[in-house]
N, C-alpha and C. Protein backbone atom coordinates (compact mmCIF):
# COMPACT_ATOMS: atom_id res chain seq x y z
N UNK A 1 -14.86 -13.50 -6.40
CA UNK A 1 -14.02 -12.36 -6.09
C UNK A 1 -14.70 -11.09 -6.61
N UNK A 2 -14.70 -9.81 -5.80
CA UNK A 2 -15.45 -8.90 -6.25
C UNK A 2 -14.31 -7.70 -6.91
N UNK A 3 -15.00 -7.18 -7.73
CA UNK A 3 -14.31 -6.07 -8.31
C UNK A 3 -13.70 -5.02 -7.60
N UNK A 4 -12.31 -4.72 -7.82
CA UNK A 4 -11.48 -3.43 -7.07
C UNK A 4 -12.55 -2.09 -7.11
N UNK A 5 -12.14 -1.81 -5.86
CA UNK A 5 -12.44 -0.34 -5.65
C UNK A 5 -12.22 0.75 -6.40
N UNK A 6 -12.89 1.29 -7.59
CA UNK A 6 -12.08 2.36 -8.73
C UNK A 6 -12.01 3.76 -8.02
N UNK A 7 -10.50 3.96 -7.93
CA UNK A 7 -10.53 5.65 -7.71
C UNK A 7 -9.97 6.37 -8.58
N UNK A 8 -10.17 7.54 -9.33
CA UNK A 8 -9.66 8.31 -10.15
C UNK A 8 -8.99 9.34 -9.96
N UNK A 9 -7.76 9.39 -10.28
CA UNK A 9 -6.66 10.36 -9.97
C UNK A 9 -6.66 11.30 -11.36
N UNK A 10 -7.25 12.77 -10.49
CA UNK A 10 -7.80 14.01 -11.38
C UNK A 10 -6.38 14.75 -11.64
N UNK A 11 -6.13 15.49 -12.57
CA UNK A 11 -4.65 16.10 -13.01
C UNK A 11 -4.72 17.13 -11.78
N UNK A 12 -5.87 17.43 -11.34
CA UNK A 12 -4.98 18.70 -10.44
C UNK A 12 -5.11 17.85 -8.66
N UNK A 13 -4.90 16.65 -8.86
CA UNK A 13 -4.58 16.07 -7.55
C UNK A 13 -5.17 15.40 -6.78
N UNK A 14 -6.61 16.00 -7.09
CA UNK A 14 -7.52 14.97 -6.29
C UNK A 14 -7.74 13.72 -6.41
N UNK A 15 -8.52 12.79 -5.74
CA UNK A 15 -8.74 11.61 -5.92
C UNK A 15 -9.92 11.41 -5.74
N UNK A 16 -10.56 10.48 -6.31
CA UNK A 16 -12.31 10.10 -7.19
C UNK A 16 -12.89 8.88 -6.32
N UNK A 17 -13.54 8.64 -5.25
CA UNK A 17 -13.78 7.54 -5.48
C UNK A 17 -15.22 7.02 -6.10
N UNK A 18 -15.38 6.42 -7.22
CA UNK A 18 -16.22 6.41 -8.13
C UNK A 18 -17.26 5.36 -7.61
N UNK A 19 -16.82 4.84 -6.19
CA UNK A 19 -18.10 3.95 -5.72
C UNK A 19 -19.12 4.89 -4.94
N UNK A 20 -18.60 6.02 -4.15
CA UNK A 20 -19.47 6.55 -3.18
C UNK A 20 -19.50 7.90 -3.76
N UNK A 21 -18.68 8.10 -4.98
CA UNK A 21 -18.82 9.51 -5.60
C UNK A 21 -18.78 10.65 -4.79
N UNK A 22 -17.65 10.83 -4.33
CA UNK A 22 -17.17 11.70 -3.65
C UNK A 22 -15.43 11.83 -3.81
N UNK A 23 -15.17 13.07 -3.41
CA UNK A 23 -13.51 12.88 -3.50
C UNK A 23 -12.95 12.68 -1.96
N UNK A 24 -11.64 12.15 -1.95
CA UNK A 24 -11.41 11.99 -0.97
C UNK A 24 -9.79 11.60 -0.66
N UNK A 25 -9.14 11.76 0.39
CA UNK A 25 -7.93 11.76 0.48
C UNK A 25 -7.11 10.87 1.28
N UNK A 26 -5.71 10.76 0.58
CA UNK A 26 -4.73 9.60 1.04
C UNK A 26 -5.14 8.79 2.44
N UNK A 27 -5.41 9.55 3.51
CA UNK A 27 -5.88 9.03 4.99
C UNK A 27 -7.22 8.14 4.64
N UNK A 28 -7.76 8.51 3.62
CA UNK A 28 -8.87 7.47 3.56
C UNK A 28 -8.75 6.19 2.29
N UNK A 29 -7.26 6.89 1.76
CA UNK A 29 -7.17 5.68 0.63
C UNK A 29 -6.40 4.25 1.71
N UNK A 30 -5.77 4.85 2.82
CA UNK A 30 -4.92 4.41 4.00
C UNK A 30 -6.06 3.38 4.48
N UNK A 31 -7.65 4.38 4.73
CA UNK A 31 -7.72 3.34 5.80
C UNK A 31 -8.83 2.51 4.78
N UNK A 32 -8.73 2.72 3.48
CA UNK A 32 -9.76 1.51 2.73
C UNK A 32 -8.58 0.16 2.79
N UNK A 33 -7.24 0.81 2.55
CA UNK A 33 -6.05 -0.87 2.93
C UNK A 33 -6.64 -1.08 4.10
N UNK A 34 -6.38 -0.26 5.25
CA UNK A 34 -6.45 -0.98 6.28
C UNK A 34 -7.91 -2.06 6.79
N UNK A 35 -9.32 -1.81 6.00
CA UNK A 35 -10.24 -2.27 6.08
C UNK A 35 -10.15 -3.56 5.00
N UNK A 36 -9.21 -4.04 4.32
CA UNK A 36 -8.82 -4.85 3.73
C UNK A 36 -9.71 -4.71 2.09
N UNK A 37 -10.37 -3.34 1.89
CA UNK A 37 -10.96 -2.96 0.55
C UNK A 37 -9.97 -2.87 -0.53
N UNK A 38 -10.24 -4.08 -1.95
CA UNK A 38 -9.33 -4.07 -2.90
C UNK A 38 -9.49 -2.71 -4.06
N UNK A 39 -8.86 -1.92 -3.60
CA UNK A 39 -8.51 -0.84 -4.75
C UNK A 39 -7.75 -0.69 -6.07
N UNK A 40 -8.12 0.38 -6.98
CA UNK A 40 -7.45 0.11 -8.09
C UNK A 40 -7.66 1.68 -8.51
N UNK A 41 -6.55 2.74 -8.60
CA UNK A 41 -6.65 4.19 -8.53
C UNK A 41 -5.82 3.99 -9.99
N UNK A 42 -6.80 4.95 -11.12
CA UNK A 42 -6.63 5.04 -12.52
C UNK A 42 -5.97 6.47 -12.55
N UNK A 43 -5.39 6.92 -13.42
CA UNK A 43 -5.50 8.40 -13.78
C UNK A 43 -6.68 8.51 -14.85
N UNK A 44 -7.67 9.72 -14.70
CA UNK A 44 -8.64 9.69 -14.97
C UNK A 44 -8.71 9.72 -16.04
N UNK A 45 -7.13 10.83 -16.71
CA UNK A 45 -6.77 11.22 -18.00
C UNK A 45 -6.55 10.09 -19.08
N UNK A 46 -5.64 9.39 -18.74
CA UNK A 46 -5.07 8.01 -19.45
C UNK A 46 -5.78 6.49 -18.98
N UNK A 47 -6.40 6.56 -17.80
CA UNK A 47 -6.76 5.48 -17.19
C UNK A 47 -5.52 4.44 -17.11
N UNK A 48 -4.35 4.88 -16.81
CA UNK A 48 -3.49 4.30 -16.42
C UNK A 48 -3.45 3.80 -15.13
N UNK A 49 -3.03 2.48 -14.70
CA UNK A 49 -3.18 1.93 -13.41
C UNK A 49 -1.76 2.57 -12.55
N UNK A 50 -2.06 3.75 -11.60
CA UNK A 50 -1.01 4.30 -10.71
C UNK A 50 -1.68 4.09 -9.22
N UNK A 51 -1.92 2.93 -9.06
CA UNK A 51 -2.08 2.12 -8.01
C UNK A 51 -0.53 2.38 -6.59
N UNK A 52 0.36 1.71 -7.89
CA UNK A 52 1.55 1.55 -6.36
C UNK A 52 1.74 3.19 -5.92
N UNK A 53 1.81 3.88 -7.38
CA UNK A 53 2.45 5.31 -6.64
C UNK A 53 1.63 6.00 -6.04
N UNK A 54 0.40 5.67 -6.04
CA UNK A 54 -0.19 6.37 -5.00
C UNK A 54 -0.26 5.39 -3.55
N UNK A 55 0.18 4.47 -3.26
CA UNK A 55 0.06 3.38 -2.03
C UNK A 55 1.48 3.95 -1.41
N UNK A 56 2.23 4.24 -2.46
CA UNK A 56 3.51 4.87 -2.03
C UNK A 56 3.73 5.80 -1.68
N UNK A 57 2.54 6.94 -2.04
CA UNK A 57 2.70 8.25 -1.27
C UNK A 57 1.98 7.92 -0.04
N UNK A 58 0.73 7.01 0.36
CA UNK A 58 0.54 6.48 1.32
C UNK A 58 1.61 6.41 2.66
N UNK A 59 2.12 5.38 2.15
CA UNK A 59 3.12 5.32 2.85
C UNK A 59 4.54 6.28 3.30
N UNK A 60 4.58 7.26 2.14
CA UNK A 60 5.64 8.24 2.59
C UNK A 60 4.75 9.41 3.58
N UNK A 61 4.00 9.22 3.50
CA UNK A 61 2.73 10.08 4.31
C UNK A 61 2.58 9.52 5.86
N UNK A 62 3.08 8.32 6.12
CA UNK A 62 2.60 7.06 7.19
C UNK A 62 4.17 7.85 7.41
N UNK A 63 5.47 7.66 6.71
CA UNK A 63 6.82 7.76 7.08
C UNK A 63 6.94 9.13 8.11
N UNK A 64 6.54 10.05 7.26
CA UNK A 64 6.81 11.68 8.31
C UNK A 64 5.98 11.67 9.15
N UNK A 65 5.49 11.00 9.42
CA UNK A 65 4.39 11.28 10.94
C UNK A 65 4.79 10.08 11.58
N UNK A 66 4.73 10.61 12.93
CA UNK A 66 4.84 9.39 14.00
C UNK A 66 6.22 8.44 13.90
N UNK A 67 6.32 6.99 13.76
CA UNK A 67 7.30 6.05 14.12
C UNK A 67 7.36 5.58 12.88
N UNK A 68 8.43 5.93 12.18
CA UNK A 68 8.86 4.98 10.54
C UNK A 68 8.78 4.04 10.85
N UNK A 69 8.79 2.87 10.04
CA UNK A 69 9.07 1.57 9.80
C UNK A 69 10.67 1.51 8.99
N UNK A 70 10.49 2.12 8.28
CA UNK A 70 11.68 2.04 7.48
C UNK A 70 12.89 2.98 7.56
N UNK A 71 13.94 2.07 8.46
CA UNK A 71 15.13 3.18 8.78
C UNK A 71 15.65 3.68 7.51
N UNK A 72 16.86 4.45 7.96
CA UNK A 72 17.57 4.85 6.60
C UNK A 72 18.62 3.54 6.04
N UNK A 73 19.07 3.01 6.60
CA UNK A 73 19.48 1.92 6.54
C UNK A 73 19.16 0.84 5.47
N UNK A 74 17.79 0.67 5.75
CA UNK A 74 16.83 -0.25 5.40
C UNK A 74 16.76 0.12 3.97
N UNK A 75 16.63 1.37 3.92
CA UNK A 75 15.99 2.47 2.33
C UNK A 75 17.18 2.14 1.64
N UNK A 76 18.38 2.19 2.34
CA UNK A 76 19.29 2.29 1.44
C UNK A 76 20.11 0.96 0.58
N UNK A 77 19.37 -0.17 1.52
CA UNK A 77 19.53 -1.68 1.22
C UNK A 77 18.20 -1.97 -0.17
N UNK A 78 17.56 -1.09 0.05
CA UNK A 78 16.49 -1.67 -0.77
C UNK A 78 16.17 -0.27 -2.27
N UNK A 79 17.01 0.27 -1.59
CA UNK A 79 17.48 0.82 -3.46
C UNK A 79 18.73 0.30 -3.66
N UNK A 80 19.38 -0.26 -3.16
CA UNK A 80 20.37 -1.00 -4.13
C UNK A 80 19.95 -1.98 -4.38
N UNK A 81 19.34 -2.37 -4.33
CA UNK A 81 18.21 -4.20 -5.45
C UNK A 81 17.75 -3.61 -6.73
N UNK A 82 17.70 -2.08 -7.09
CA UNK A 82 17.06 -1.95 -8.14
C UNK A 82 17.78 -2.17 -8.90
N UNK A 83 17.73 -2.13 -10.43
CA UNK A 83 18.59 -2.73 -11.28
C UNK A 83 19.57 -3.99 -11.12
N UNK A 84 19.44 -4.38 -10.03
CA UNK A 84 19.79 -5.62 -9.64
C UNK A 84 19.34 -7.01 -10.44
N UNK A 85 20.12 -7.99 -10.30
CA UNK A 85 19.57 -9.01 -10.76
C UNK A 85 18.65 -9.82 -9.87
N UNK A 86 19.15 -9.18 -8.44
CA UNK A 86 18.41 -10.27 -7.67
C UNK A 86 17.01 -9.35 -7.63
N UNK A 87 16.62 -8.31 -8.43
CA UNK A 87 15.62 -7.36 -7.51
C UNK A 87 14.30 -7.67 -7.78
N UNK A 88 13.97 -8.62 -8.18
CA UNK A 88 12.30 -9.60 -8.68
C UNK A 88 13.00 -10.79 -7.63
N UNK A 89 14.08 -10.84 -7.04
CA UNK A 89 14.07 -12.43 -5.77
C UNK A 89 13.78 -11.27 -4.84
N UNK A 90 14.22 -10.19 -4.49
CA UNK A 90 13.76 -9.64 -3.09
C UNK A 90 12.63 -9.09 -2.98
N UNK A 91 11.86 -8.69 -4.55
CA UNK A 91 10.78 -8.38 -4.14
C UNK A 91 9.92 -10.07 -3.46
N UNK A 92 9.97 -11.06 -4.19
CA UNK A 92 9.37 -12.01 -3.37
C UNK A 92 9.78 -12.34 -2.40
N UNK A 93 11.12 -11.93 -1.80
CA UNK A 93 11.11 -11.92 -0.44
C UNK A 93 10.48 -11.52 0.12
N UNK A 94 10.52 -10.16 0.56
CA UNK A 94 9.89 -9.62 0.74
C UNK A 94 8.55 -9.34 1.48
N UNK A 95 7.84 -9.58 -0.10
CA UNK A 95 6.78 -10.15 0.09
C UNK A 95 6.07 -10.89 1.06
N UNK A 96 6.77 -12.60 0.78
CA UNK A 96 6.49 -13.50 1.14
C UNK A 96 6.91 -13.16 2.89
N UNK A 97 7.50 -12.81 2.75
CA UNK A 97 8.33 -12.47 4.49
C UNK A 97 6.93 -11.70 5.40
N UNK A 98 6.76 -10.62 4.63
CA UNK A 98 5.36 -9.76 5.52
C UNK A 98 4.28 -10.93 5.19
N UNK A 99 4.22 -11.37 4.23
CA UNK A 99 2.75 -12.58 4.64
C UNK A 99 3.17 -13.76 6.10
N UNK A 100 4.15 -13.92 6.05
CA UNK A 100 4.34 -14.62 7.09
C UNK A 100 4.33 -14.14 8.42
N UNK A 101 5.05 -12.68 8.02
CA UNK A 101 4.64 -12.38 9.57
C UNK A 101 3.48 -11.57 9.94
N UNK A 102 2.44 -11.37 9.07
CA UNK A 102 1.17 -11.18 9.28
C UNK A 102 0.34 -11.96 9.93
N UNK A 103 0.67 -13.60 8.97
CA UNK A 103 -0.31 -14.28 9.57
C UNK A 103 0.32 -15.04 11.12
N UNK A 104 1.51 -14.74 11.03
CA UNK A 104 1.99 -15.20 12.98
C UNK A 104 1.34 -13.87 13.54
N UNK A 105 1.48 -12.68 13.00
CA UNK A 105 0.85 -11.53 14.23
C UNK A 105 -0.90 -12.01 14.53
N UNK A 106 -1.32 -12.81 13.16
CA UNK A 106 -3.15 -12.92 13.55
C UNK A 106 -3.05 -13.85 14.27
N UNK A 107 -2.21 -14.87 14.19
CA UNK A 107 -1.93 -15.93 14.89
C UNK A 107 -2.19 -15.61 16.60
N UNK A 108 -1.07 -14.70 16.40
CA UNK A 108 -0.65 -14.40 18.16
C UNK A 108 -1.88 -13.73 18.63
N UNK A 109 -2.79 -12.42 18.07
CA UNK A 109 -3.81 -11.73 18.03
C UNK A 109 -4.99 -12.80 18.77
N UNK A 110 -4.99 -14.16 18.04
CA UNK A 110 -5.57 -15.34 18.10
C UNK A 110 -5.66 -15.88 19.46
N UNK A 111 -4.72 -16.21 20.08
CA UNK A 111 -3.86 -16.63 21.18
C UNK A 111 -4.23 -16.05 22.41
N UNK A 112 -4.14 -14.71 22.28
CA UNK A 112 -4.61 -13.90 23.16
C UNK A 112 -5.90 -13.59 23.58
N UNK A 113 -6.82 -13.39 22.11
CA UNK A 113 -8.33 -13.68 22.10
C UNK A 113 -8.61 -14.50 23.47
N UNK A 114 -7.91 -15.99 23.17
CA UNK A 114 -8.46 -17.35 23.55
C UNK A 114 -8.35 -17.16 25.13
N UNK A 115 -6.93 -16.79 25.31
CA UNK A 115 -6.91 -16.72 26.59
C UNK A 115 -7.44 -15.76 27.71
């Protein structure tokens, strides 16, 4: 297994990526997920791992443009799990739910290839 991708999150906003040494922004932290590159974004200051909250501005970035994924509906089902007891069972729901239907979408992706 090879080592995460280190990016460094600078106090006035930018982001580091310390493999190609250059700075660079959310659309490209977007498409290192989408190239399946394992990242790991520190604050440069503390070297604290703020990984999700920046995957999360990702994604609130993915939300105002174009076609949400996530109705209001949805948002509002999944802040009430917080402080929940069940809210470590829905995160592995969750979870486990998008791995499954990932690997039926490569599946189907598959399928189509063939034919």
């Amino acid at each position: 297994m090879t080592e995460p991708r280190i990016i460094k999150k600078y106090p006035n906003r930018r982001l580091y990526d310390t493999t190609v040494s250059t700075y660079i922004t959310l659309e490209q932290i977007r498409e290192l997920v989408m190239d399946n590159v394992e990242i790991q974004i520190k604050d440069a200051k503390t070297s604290a791992d703020i990984t999700r909250s920046i995957l999360l501005q990702v994604i609130l970035e993915q939300e105002e443009g174009g076609e949400p994924i996530f109705t209001v509906e949805l948002l509002m089902r999944i802040i009430r799990f917080y402080g929940n007891s069940a809210q470590s069972m829905a995160s592995n729901y969750l979870e486990q739910s998008l791995a499954l239907f990932t690997e039926q979408q490569e599946m189907l992706q598959n399928q189509v290839k063939q034919t």
